[in-house]
Protein backbone atom coordinates (compact mmCIF):
# COMPACT_ATOMS: atom_id res chain seq x y z
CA UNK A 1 -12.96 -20.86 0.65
CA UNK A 2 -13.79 -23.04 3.64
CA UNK A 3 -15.16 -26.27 2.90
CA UNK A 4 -17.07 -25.60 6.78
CA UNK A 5 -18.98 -22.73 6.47
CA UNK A 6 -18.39 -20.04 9.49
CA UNK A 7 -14.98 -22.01 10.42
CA UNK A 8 -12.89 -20.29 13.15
CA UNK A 9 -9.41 -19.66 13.49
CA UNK A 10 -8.63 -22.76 15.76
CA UNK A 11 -10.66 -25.05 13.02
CA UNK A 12 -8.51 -23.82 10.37
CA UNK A 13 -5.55 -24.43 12.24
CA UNK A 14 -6.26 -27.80 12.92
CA UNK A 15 -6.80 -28.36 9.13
CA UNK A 16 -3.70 -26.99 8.05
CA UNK A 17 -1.98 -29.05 10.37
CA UNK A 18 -3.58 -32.19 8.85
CA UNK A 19 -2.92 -31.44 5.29
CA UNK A 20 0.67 -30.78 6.18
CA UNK A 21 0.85 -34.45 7.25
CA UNK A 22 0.61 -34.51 3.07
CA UNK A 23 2.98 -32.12 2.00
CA UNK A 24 7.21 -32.79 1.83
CA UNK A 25 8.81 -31.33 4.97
CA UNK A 26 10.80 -29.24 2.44
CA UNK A 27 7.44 -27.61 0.62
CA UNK A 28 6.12 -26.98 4.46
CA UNK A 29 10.13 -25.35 5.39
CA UNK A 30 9.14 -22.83 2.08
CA UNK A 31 5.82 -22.08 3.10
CA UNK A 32 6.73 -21.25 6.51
CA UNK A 33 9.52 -19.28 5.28
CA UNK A 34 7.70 -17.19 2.24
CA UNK A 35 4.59 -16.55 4.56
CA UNK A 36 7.02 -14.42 6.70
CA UNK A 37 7.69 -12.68 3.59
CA UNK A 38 3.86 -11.59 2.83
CA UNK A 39 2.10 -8.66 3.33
CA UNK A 40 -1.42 -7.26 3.39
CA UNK A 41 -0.21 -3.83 3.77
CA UNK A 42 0.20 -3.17 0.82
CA UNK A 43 -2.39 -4.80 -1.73
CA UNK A 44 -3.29 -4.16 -5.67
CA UNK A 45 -6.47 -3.73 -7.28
CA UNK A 46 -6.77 -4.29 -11.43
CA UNK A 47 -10.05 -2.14 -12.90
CA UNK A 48 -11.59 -4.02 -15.73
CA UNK A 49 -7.78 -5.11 -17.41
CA UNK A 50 -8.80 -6.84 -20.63
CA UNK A 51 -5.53 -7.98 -22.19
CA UNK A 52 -4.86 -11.02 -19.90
CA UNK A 53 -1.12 -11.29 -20.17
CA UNK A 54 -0.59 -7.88 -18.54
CA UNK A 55 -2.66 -8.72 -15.38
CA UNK A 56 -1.17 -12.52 -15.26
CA UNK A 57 2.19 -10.40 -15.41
CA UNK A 58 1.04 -8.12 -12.49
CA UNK A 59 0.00 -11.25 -10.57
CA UNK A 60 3.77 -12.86 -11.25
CA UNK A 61 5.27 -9.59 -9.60
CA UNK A 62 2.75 -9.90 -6.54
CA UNK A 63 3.98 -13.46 -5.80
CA UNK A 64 7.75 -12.01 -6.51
CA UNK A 65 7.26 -8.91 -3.84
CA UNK A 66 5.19 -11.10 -1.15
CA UNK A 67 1.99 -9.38 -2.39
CA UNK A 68 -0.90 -11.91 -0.91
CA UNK A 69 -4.53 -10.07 -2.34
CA UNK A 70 -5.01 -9.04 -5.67
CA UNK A 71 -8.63 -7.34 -6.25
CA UNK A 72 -9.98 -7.62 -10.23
CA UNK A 73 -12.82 -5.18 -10.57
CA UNK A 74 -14.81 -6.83 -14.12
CA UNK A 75 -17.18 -4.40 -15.03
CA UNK A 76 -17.15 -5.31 -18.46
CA UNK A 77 -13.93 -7.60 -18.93
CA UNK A 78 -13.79 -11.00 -17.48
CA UNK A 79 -10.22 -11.80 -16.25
CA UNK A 80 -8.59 -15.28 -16.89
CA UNK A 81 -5.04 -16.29 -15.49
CA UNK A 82 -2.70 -16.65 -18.49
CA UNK A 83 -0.86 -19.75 -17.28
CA UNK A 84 1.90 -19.27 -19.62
CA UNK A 85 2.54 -15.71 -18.40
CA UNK A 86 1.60 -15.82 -14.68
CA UNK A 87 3.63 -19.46 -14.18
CA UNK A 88 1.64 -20.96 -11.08
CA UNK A 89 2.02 -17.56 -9.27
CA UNK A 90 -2.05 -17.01 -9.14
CA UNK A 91 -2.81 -20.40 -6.27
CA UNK A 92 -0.36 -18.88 -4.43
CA UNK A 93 -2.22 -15.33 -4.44
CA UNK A 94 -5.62 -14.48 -2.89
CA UNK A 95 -7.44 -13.16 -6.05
CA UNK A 96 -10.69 -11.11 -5.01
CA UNK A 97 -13.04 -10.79 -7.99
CA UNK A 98 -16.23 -7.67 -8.09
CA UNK A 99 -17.88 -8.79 -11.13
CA UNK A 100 -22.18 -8.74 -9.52
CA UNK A 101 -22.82 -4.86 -9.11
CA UNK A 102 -24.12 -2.38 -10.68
CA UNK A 103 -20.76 -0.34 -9.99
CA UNK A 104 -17.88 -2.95 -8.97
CA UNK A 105 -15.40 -0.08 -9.04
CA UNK A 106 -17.52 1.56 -6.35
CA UNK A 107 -17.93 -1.48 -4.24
CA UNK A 108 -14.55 -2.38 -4.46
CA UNK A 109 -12.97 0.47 -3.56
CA UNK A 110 -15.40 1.69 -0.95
CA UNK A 111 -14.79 -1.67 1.03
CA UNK A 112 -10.92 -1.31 0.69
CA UNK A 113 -11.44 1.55 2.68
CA UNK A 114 -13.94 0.22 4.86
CA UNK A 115 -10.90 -1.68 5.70
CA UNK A 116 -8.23 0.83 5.93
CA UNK A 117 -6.97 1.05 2.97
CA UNK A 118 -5.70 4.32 0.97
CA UNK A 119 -6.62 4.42 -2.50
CA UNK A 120 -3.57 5.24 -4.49
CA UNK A 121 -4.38 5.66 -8.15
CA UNK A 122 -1.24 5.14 -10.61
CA UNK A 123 -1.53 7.96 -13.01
CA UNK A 124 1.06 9.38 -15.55
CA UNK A 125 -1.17 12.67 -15.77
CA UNK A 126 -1.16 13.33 -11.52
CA UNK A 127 1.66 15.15 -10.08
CA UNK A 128 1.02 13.98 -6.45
CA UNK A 129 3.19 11.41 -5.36
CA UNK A 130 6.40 9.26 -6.75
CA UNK A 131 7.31 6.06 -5.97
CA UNK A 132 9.99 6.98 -3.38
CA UNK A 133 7.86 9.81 -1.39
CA UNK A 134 4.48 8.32 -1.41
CA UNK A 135 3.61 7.54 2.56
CA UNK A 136 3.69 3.89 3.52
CA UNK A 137 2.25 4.44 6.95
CA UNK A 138 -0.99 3.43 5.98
CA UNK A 139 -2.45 0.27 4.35
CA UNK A 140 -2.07 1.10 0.42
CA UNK A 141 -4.65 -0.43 -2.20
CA UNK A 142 -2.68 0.73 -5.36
CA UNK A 143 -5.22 1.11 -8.63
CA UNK A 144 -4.41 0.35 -12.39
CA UNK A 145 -6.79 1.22 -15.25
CA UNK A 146 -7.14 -0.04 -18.16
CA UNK A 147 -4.27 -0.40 -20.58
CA UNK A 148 -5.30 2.08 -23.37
CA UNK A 149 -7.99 4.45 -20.93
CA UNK A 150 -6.49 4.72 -17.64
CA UNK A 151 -8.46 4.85 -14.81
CA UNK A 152 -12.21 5.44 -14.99
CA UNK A 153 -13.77 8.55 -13.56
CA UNK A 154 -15.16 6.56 -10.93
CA UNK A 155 -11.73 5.39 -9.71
CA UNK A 156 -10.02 8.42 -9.56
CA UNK A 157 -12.75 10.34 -7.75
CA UNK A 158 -12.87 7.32 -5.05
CA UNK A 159 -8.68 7.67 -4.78
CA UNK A 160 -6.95 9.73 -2.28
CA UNK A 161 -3.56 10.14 -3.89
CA UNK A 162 -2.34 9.62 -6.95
CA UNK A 163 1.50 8.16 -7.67
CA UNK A 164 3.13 8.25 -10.89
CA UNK A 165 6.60 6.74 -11.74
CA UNK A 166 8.67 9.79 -13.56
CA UNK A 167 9.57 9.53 -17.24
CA UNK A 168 12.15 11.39 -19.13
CA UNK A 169 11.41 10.50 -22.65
CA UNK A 170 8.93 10.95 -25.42
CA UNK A 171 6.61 7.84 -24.40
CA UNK A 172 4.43 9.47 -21.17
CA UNK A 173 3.37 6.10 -20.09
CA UNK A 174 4.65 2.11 -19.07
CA UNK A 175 3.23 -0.69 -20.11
CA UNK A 176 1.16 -1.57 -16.73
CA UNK A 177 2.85 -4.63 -15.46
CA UNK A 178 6.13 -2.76 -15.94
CA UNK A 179 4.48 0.16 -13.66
CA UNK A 180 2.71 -2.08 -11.43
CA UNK A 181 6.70 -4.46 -11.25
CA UNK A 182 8.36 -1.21 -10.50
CA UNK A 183 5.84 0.00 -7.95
CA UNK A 184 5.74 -2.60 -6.09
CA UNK A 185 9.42 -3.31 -6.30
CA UNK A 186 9.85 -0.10 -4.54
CA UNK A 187 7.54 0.13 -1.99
CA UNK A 188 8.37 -3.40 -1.16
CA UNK A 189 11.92 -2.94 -0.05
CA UNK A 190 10.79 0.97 1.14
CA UNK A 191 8.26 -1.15 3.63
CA UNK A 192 10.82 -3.80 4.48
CA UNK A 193 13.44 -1.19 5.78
CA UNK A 194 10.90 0.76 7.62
CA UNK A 195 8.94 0.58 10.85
CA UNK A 196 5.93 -0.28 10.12
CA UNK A 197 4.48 -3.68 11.29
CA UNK A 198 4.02 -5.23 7.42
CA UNK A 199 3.51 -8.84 8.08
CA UNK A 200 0.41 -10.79 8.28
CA UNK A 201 -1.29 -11.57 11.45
CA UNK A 202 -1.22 -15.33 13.11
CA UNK A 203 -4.83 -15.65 11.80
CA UNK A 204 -4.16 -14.32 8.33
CA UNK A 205 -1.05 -16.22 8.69
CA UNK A 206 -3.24 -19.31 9.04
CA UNK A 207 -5.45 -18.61 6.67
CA UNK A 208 -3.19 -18.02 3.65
CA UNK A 209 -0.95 -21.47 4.50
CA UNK A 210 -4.42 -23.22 4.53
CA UNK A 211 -5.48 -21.67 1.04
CA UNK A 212 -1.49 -22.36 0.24
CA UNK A 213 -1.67 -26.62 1.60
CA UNK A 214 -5.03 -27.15 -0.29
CA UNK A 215 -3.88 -26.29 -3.36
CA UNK A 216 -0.88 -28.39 -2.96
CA UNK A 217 -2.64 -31.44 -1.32
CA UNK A 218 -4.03 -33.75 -4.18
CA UNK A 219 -8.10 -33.97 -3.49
CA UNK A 220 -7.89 -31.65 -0.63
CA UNK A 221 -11.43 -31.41 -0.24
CA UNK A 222 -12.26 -35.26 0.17
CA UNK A 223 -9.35 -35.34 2.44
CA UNK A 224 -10.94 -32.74 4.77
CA UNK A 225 -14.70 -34.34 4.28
CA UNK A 226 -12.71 -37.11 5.87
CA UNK A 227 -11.19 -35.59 8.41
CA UNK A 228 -14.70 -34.20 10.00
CA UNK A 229 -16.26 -37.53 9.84
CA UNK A 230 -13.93 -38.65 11.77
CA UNK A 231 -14.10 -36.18 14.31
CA UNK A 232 -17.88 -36.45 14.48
CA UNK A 233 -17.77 -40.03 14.65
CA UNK A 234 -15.09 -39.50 17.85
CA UNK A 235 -12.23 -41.17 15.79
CA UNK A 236 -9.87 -38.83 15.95
């Protein structure tokens, strides 16, 4: 979150390029390098998970595929990281929480598309879509239930497609961050050999090496009260 409410895209620039004057030219070389590697295009949304390991694994295979927003829908579960599981991968992530409506699985997904976003629900019981001939030409908000339900109603009427990985055995279902690791496995490198323009913009670029530098910087937020006193006072 900005510490200057409203902040444009020039401000945050100029921030990031002050906390990097804190940060080891080698940890700025690997954020430079791994923000090339990020995507928006493809994002994942976790509806009301409520054994925490699984969705700290999930979050550990976003970081791994260059998966920036997560979006954790609590309608009645309240999701904490599981540092022992998700091993520093969450400061690295933008993790969107819908925890203050009357429907969060409404809101969330309604504003995904608002943004241009299919909904792709991962299903074992939908015969739609697998993970090599779902379309990737399109921004893709991919949707995990919970671990013994599924998906709620609400989710799968809001989806457009469904995906499911196929199975050839007894067991008709994967433990979710297996699914969610082999999903996004495969439509990582699909997107990466493709076409379509993946990466983040030079603003969202900006924006995640910001969120990326503060949570490396020691007391970033005194550091940047700092740095706007100075610049009111005509110091810098």
């Amino acid at each position: 979150m900005d510490l200057i409410p409203g902040s444009d895209h020039q401000t945050r620039k100029k921030i990031l390029g002050f906390l990097l004057q804190f940060i080891t030219e080698n940890k700025t070389r690997k954020f430079e390098s791994i923000i090339d590697q990020r995507t928006r295009h493809l994002t994942i949304v976790l509806e009301d998970i409520y054994q925490p390991h699984n969705a700290s694994a999930v979050l550990r295979s976003c970081d791994c595929f260059g998966i920036q927003d997560v979006h954790i829908i609590e309608n009645m579960n309240k999701y904490e990281v599981n540092p022992d599981v998700a091993l520093g991968s969450a400061k690295w992530l933008s993790l969107i929480k819908y925890n203050n409506k009357a429907d969060n699985t409404s809101f969330c997904l309604s504003s995904l598309k608002n943004k241009g976003y299919k909904i792709v629900a991962a299903s074992p019981h939908q015969d739609d879509y697998t993970p090599d001939t779902l379309p990737l030409d399109h921004k893709v908000a991919l949707v995990f239930g919970t671990e013994l339900a599924g998906l709620t109603d609400k989710a799968k009427e809001l989806a457009d497609i469904f995906v499911r990985i196929p199975m050839y055995g007894y067991t008709e279902s994967l433990n979710i961050s297996v699914s969610a690791a082999l999903l996004l496995f495969t439509f990582s490198e699909r997107l990466r050999k493709s076409a379509v323009d993946w990466h983040l913009s030079e603003e969202e670029r900006i924006e995640v090496m910001l969120q990326w530098a503060r949570n490396a910087v020691k007391r970033s937020d005194a550091l940047e009260r700092e740095y706007f006193r100075k610049i009111e006072k005509g110091d810098l």
